[in-house]
PDB file of N, CA and C in Angstrom:
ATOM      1  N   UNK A   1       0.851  -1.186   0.000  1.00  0.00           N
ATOM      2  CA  UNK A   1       0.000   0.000   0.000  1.00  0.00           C
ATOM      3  C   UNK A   1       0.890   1.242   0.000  1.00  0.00           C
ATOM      4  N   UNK A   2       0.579   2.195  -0.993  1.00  0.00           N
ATOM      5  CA  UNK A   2       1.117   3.382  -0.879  1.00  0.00           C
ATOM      6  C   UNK A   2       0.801   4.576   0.681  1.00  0.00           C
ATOM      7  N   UNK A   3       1.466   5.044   0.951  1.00  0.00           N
ATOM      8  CA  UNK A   3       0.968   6.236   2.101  1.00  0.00           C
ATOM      9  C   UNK A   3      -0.426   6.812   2.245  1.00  0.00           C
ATOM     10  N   UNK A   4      -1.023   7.030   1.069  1.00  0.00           N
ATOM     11  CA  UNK A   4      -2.153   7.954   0.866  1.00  0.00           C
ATOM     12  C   UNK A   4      -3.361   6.909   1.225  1.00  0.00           C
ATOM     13  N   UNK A   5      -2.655   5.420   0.732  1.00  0.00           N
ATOM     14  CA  UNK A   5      -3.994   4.116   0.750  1.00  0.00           C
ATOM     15  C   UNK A   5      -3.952   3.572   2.292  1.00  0.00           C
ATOM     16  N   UNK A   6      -2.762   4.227   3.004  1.00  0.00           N
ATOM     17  CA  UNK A   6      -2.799   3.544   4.604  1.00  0.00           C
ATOM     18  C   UNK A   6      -2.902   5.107   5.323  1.00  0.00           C
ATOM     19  N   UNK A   7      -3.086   6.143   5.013  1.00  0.00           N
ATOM     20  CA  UNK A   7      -3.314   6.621   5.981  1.00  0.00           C
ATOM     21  C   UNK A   7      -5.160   6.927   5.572  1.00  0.00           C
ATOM     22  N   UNK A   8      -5.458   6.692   4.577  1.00  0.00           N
ATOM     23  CA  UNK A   8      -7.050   6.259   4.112  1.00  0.00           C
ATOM     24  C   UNK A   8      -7.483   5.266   4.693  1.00  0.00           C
ATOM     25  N   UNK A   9      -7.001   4.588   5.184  1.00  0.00           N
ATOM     26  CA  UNK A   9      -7.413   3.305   5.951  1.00  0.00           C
ATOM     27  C   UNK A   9      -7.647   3.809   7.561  1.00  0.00           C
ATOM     28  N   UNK A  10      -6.654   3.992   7.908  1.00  0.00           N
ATOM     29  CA  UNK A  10      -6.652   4.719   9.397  1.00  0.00           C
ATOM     30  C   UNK A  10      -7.469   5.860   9.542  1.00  0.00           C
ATOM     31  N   UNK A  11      -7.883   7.029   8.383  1.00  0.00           N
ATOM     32  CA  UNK A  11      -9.286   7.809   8.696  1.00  0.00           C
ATOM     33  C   UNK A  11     -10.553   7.196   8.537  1.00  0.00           C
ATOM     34  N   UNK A  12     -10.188   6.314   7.808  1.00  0.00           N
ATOM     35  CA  UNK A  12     -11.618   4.665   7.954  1.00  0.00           C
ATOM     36  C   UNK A  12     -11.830   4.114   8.912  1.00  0.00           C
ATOM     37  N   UNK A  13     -10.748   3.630   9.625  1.00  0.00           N
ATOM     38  CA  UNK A  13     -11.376   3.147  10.832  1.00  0.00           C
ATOM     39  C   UNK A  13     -11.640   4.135  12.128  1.00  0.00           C
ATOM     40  N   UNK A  14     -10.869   5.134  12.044  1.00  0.00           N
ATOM     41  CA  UNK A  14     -11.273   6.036  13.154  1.00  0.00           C
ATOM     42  C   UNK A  14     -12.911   6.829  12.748  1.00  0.00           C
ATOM     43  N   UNK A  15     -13.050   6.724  11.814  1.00  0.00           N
ATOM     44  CA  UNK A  15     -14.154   7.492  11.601  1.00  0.00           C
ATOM     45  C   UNK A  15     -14.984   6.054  11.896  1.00  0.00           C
ATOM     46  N   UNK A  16     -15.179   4.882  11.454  1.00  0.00           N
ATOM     47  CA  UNK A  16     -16.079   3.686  11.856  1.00  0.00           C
ATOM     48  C   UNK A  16     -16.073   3.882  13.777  1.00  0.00           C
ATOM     49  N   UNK A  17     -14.944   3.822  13.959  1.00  0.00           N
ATOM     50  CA  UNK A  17     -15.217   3.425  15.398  1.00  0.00           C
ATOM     51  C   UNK A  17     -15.779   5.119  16.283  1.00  0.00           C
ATOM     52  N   UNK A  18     -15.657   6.151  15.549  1.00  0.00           N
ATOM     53  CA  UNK A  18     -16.609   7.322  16.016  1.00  0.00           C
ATOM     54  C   UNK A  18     -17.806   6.876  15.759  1.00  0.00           C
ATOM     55  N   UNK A  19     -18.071   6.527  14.478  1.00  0.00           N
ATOM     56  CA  UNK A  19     -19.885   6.134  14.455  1.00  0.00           C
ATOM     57  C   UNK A  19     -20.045   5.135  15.337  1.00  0.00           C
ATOM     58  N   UNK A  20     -19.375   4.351  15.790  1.00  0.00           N
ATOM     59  CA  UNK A  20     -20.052   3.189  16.573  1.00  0.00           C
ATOM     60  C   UNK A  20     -20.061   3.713  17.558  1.00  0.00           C
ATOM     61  N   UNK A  21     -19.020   4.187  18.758  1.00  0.00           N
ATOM     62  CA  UNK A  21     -19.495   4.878  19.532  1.00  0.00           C
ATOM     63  C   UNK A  21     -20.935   5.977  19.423  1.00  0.00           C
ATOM     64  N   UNK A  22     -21.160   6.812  18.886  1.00  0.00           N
ATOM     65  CA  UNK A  22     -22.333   7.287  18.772  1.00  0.00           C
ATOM     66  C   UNK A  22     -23.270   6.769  18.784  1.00  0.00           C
ATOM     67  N   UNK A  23     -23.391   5.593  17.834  1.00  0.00           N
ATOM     68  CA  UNK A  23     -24.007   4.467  17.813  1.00  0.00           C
ATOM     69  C   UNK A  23     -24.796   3.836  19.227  1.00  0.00           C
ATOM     70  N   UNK A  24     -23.647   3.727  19.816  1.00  0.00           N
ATOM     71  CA  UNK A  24     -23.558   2.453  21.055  1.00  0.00           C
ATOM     72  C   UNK A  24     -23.916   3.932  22.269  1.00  0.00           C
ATOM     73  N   UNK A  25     -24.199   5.025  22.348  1.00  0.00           N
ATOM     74  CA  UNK A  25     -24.691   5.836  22.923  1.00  0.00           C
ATOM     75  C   UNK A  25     -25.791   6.383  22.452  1.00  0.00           C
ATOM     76  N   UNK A  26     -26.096   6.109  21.551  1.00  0.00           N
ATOM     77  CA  UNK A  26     -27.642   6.258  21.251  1.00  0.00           C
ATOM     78  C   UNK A  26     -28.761   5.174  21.682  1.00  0.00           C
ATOM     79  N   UNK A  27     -28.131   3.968  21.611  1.00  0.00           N
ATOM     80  CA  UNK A  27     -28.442   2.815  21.642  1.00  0.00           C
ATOM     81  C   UNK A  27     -28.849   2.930  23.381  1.00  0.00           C
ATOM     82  N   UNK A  28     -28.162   3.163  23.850  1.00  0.00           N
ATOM     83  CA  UNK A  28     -27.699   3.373  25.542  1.00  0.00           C
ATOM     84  C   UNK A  28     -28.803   4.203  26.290  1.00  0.00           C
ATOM     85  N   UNK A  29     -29.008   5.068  25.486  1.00  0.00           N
ATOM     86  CA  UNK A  29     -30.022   6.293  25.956  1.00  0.00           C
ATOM     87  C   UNK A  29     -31.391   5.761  25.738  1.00  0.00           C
ATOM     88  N   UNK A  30     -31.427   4.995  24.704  1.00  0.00           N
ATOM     89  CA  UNK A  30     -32.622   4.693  24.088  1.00  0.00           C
ATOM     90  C   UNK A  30     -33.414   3.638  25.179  1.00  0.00           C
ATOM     91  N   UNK A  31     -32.247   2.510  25.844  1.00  0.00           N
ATOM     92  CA  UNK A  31     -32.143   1.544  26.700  1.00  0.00           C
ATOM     93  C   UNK A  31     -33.002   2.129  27.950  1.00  0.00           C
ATOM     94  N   UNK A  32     -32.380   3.182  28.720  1.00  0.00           N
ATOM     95  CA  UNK A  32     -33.132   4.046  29.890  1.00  0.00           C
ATOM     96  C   UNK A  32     -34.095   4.508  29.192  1.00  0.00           C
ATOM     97  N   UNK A  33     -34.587   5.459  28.364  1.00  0.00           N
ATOM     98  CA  UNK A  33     -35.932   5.595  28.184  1.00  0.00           C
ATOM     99  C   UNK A  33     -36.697   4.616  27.944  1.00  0.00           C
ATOM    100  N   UNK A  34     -36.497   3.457  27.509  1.00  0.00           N
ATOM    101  CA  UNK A  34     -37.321   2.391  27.721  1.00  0.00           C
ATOM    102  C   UNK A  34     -37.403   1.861  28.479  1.00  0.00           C
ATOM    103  N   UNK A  35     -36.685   2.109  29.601  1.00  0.00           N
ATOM    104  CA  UNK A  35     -36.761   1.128  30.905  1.00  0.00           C
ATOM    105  C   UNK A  35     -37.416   2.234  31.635  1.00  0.00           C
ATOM    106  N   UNK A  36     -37.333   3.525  31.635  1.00  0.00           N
ATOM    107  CA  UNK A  36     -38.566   4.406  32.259  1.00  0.00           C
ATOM    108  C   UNK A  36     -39.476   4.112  32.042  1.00  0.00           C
ATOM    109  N   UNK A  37     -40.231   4.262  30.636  1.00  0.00           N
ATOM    110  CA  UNK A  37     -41.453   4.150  29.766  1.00  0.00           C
ATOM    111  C   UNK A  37     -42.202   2.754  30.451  1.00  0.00           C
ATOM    112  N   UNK A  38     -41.487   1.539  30.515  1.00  0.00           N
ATOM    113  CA  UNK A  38     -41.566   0.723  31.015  1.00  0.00           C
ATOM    114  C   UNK A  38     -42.105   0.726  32.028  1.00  0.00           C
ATOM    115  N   UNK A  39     -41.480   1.515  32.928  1.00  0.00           N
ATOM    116  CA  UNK A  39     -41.804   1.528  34.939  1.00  0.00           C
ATOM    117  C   UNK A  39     -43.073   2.226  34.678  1.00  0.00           C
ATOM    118  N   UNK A  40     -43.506   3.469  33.687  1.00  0.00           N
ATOM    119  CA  UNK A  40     -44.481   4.165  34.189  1.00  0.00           C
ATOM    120  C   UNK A  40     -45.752   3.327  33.343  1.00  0.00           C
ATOM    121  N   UNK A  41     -45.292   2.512  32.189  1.00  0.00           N
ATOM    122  CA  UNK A  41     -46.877   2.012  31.653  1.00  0.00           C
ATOM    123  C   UNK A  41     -47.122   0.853  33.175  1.00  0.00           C
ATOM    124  N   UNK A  42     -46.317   0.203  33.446  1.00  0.00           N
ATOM    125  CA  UNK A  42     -46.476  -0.831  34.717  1.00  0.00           C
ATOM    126  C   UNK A  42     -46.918  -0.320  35.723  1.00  0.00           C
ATOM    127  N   UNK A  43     -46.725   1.528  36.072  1.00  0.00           N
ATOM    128  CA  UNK A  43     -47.109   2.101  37.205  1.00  0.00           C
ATOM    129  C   UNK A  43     -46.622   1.316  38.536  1.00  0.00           C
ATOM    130  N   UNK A  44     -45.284   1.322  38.145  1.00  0.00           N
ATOM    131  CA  UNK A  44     -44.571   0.744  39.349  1.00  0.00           C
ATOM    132  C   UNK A  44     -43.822   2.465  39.925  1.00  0.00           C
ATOM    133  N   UNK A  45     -43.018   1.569  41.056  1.00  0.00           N
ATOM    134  CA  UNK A  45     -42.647   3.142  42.134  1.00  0.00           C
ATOM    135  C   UNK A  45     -40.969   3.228  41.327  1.00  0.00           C
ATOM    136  N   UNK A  46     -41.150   4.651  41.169  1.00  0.00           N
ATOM    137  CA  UNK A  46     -39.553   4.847  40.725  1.00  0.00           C
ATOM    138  C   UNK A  46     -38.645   3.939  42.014  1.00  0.00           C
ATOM    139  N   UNK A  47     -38.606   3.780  42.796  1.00  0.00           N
ATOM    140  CA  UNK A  47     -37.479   2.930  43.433  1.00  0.00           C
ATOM    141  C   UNK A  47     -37.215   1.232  42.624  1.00  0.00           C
ATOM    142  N   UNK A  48     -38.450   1.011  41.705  1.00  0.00           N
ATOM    143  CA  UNK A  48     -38.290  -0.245  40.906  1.00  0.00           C
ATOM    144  C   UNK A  48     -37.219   0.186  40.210  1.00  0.00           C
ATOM    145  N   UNK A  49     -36.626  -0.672  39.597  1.00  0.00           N
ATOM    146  CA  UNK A  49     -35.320  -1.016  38.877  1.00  0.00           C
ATOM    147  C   UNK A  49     -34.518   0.115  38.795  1.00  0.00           C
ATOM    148  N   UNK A  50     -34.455   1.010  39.813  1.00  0.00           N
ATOM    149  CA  UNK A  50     -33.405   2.167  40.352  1.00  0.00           C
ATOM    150  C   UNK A  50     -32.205   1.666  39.757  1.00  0.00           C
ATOM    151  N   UNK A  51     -31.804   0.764  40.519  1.00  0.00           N
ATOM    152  CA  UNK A  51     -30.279   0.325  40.847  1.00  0.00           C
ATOM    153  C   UNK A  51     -30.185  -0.124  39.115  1.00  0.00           C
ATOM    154  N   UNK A  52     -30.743  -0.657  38.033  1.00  0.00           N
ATOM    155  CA  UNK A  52     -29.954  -1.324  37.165  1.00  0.00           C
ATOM    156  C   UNK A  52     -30.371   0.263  35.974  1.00  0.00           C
ATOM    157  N   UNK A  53     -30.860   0.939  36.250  1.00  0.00           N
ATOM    158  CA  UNK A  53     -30.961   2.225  35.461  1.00  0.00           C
ATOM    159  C   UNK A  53     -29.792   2.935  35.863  1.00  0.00           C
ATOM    160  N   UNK A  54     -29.759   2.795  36.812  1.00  0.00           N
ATOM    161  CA  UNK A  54     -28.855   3.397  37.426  1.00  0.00           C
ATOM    162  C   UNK A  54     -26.960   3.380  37.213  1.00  0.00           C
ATOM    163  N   UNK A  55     -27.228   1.598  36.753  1.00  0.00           N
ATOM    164  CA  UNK A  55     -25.917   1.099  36.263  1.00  0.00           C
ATOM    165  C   UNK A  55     -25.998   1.268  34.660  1.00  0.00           C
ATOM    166  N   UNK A  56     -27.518   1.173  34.261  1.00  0.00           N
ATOM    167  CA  UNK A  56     -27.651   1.924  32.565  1.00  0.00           C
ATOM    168  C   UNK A  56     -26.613   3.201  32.370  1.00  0.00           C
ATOM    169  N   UNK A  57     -26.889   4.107  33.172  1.00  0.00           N
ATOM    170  CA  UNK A  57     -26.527   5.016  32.844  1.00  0.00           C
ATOM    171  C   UNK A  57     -25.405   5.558  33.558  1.00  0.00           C
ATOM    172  N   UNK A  58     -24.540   5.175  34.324  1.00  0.00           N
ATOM    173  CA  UNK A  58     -23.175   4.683  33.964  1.00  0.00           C
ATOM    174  C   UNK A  58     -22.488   4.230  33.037  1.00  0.00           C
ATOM    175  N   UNK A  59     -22.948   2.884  32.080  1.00  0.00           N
ATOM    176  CA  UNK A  59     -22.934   2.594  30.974  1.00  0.00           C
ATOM    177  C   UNK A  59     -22.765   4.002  30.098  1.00  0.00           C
ATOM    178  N   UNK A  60     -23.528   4.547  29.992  1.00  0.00           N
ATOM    179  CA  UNK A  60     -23.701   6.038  29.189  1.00  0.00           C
ATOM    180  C   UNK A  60     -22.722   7.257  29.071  1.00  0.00           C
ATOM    181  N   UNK A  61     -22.352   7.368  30.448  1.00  0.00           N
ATOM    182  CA  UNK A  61     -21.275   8.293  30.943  1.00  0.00           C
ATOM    183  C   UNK A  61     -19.862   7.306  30.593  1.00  0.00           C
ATOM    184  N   UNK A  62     -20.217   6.136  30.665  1.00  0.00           N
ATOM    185  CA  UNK A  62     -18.279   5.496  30.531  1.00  0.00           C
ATOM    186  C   UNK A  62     -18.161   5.445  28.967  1.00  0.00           C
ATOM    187  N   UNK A  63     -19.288   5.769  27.819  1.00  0.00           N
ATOM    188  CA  UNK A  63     -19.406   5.752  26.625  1.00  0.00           C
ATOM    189  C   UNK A  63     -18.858   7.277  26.223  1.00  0.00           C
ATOM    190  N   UNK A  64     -19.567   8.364  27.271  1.00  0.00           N
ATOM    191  CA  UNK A  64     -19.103   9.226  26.812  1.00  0.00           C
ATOM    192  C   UNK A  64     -17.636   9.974  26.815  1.00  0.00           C
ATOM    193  N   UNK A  65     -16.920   9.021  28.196  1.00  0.00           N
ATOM    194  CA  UNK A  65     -15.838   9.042  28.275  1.00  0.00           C
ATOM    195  C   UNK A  65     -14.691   8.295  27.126  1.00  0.00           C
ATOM    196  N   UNK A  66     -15.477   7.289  26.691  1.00  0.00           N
ATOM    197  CA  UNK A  66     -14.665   7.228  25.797  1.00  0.00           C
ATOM    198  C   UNK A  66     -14.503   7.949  24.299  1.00  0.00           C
ATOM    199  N   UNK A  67     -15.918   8.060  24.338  1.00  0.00           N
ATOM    200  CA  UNK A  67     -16.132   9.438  22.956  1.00  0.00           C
ATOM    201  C   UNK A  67     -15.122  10.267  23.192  1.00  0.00           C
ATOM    202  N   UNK A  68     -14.853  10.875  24.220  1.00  0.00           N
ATOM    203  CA  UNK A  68     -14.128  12.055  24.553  1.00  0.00           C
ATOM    204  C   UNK A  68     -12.507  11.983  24.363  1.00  0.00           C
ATOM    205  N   UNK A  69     -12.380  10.555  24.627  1.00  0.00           N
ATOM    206  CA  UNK A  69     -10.741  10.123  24.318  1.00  0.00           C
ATOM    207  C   UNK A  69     -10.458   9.696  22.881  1.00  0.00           C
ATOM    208  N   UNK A  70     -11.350   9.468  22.130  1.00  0.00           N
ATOM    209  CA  UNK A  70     -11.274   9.091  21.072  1.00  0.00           C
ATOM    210  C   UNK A  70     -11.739  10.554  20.024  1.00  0.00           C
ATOM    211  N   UNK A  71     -12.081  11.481  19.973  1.00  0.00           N
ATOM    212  CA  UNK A  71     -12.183  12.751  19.813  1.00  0.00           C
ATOM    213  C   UNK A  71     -10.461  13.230  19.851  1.00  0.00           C
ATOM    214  N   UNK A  72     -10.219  12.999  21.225  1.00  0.00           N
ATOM    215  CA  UNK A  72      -8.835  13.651  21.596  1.00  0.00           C
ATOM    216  C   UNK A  72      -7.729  12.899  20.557  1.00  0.00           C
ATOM    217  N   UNK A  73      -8.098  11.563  20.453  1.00  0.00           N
ATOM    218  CA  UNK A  73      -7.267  10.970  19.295  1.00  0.00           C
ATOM    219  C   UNK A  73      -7.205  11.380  17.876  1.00  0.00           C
ATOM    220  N   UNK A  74      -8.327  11.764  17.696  1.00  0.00           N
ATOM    221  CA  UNK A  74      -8.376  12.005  16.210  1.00  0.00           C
ATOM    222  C   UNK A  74      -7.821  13.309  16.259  1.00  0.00           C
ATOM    223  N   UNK A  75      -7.579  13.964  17.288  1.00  0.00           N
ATOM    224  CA  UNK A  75      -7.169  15.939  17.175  1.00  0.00           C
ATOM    225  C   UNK A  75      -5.478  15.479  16.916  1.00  0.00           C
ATOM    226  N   UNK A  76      -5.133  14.620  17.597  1.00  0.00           N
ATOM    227  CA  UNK A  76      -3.453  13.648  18.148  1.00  0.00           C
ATOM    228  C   UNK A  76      -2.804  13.446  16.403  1.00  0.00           C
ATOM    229  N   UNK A  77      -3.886  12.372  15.902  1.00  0.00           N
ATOM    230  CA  UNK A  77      -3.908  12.271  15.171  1.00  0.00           C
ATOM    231  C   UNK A  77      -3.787  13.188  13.528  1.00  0.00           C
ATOM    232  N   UNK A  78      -4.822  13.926  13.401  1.00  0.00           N
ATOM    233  CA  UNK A  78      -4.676  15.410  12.838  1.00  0.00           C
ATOM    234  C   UNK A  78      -2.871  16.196  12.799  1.00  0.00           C
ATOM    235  N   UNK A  79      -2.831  16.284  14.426  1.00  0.00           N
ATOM    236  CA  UNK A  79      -1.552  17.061  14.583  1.00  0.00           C
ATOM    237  C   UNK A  79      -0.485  16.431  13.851  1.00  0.00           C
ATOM    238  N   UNK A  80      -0.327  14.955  13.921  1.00  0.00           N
ATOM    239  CA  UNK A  80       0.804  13.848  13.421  1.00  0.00           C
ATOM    240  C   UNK A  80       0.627  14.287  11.585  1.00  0.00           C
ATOM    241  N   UNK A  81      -0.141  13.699  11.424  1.00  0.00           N
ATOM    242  CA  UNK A  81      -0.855  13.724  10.266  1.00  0.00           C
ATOM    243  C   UNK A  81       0.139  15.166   9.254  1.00  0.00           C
ATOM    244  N   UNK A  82      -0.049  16.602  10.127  1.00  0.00           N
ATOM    245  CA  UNK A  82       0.215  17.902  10.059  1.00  0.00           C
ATOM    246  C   UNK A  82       1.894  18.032   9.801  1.00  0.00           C
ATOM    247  N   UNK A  83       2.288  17.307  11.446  1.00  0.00           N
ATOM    248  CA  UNK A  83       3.661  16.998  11.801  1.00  0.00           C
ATOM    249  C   UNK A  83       4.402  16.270  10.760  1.00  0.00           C
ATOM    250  N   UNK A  84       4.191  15.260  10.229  1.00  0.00           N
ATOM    251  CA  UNK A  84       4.594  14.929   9.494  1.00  0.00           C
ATOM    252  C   UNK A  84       4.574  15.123   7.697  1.00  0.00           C
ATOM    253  N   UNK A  85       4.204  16.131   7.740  1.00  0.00           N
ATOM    254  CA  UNK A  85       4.038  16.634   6.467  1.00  0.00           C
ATOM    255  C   UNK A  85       3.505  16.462   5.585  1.00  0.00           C
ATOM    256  N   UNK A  86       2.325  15.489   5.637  1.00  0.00           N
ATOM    257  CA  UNK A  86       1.246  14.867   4.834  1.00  0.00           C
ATOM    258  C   UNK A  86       0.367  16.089   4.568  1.00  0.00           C
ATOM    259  N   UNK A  87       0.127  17.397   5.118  1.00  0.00           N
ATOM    260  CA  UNK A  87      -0.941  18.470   4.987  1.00  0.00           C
ATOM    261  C   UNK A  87      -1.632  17.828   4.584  1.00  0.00           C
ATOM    262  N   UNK A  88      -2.725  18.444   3.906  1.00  0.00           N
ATOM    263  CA  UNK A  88      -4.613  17.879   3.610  1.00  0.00           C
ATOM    264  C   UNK A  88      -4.647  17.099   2.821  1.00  0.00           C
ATOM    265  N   UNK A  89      -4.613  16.131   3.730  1.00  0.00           N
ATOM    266  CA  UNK A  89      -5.379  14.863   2.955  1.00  0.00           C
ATOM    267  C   UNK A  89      -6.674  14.747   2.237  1.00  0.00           C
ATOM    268  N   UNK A  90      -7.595  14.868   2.944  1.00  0.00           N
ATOM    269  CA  UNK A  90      -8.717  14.551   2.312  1.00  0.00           C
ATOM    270  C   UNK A  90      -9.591  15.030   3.765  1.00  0.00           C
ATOM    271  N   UNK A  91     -11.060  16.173   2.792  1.00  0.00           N
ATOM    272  CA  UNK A  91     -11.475  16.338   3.850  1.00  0.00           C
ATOM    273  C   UNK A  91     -12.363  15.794   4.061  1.00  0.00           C
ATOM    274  N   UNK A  92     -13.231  15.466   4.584  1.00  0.00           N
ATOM    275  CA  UNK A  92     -14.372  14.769   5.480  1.00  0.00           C
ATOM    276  C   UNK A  92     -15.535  14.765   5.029  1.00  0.00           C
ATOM    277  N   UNK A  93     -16.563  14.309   4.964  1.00  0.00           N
ATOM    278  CA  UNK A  93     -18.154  14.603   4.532  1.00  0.00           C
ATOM    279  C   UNK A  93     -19.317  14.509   6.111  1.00  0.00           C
ATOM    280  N   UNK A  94     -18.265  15.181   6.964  1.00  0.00           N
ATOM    281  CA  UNK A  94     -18.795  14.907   8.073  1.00  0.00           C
ATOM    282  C   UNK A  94     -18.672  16.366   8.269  1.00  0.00           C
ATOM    283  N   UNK A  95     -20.347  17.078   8.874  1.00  0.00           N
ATOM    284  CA  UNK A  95     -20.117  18.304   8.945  1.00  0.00           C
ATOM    285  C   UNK A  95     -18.971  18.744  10.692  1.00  0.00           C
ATOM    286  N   UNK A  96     -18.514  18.942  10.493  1.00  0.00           N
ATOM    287  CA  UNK A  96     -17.295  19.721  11.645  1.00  0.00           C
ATOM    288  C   UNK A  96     -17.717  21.694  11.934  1.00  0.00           C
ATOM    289  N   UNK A  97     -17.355  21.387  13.762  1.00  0.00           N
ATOM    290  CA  UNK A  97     -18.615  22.608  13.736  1.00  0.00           C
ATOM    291  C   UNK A  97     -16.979  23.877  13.172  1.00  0.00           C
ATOM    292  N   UNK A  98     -18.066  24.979  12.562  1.00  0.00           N
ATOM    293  CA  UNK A  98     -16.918  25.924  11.925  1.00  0.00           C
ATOM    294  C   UNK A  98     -16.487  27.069  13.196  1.00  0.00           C
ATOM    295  N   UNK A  99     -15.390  27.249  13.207  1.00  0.00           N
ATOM    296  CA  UNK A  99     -14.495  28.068  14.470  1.00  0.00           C
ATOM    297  C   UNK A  99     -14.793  29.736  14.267  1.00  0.00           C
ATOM    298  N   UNK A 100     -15.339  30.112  15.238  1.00  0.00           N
ATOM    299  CA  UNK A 100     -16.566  31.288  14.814  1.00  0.00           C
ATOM    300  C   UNK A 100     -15.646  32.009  15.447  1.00  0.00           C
ATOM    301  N   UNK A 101     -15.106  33.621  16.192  1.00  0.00           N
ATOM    302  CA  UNK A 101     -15.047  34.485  16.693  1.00  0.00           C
ATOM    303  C   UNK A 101     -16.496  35.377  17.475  1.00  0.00           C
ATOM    304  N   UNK A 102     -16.015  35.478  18.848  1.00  0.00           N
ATOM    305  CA  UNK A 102     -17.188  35.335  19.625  1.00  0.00           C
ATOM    306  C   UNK A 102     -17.698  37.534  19.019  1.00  0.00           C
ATOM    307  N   UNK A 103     -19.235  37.572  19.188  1.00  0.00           N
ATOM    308  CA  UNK A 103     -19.474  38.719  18.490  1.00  0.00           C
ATOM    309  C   UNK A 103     -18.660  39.822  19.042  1.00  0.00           C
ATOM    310  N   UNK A 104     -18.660  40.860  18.357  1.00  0.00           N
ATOM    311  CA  UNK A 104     -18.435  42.506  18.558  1.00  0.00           C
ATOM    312  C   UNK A 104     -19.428  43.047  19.515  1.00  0.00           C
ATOM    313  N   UNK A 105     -19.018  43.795  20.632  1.00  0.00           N
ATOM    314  CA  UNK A 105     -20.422  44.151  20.996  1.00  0.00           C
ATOM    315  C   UNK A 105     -19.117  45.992  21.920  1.00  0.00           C
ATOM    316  N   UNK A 106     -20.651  46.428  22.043  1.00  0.00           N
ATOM    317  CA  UNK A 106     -20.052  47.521  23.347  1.00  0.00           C
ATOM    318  C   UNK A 106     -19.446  48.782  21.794  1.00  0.00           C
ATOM    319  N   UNK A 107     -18.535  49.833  22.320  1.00  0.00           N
ATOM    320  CA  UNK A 107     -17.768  50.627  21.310  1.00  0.00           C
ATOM    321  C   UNK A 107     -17.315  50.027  20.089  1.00  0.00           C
ATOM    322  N   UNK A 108     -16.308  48.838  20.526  1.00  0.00           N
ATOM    323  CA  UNK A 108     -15.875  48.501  18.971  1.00  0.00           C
ATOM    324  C   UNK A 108     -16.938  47.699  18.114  1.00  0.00           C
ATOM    325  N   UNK A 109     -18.026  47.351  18.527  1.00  0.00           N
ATOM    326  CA  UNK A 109     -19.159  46.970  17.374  1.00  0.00           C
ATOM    327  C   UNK A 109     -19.464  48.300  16.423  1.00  0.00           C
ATOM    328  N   UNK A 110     -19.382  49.355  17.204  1.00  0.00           N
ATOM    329  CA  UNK A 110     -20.345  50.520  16.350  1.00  0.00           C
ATOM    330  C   UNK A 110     -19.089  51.267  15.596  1.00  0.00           C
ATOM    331  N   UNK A 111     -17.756  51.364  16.472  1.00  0.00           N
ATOM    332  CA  UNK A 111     -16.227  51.497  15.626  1.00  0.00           C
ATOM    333  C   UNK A 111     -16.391  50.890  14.005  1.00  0.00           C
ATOM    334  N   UNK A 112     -16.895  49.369  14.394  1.00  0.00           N
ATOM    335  CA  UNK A 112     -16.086  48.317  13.510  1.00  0.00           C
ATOM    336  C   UNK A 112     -17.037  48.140  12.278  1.00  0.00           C
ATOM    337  N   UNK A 113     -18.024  48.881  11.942  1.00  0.00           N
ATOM    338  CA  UNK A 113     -18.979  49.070  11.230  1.00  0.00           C
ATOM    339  C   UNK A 113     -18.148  50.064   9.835  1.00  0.00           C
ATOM    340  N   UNK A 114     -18.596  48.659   8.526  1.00  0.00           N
ATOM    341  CA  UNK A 114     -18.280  49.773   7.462  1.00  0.00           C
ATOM    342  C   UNK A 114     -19.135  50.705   7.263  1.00  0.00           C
ATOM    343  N   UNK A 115     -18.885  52.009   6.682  1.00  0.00           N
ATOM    344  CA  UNK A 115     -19.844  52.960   6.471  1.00  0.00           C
ATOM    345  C   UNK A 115     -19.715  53.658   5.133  1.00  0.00           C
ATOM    346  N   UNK A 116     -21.046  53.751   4.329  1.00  0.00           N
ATOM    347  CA  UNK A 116     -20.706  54.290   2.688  1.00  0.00           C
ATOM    348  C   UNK A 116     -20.156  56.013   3.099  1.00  0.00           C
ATOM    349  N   UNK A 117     -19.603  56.258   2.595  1.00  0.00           N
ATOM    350  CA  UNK A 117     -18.606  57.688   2.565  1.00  0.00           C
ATOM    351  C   UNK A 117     -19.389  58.670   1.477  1.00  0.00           C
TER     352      UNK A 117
END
């Protein structure tokens, strides 16, 4: 395999194993609302199945912990990617949120205003 066909491979699988995580946290969430939905068509007492909702959603939070490390990988990743002189590969069809500058407000909003002359 040439460079371009293995580091195409490695934004393949990191991008598979982001969707699955998402995946497997959607899946997760979906799990507790059905196990609510559950308690209240049964009209049982929220202290029913406390404890294993409870470990549901733990489940949820240790998902999102790993989302979060695996996020941090792909930034790791990116940087290497950068570092090593590959620049832009190929960009994504995954929308990525765009890096805004927070507004103008106060004097320099009304400063920073073009004006026809």
């Amino acid at each position: 395999m040439n460079k371009a066909e293995v580091i195409a491979s490695v934004a393949g699988d990191l991008n598979s194993a982001e969707q699955s995580l998402d995946t497997a946290i959607a899946q997760a969430t979906t799990l507790i609302q059905s196990m609510i939905g559950a308690r209240t068509a049964l009209t049982l007492s929220p202290v029913a199945g406390a404890v294993s909702q409870g470990k549901a959603m733990e489940a949820v939070a240790a998902l999102a912990t790993a989302r979060e490390a695996l996020v941090a990988c792909h930034e790791e990743l990116a940087k290497d990617h950068r570092r090593l002189g590959y620049g832009v590969f190929a960009s994504g069809h995954v929308n990525k949120p765009v890096e805004t500058t927070p507004p103008v407000t106060g004097e320099l909003a009304r400063s920073s205003r073009l004006r026809a002359v």
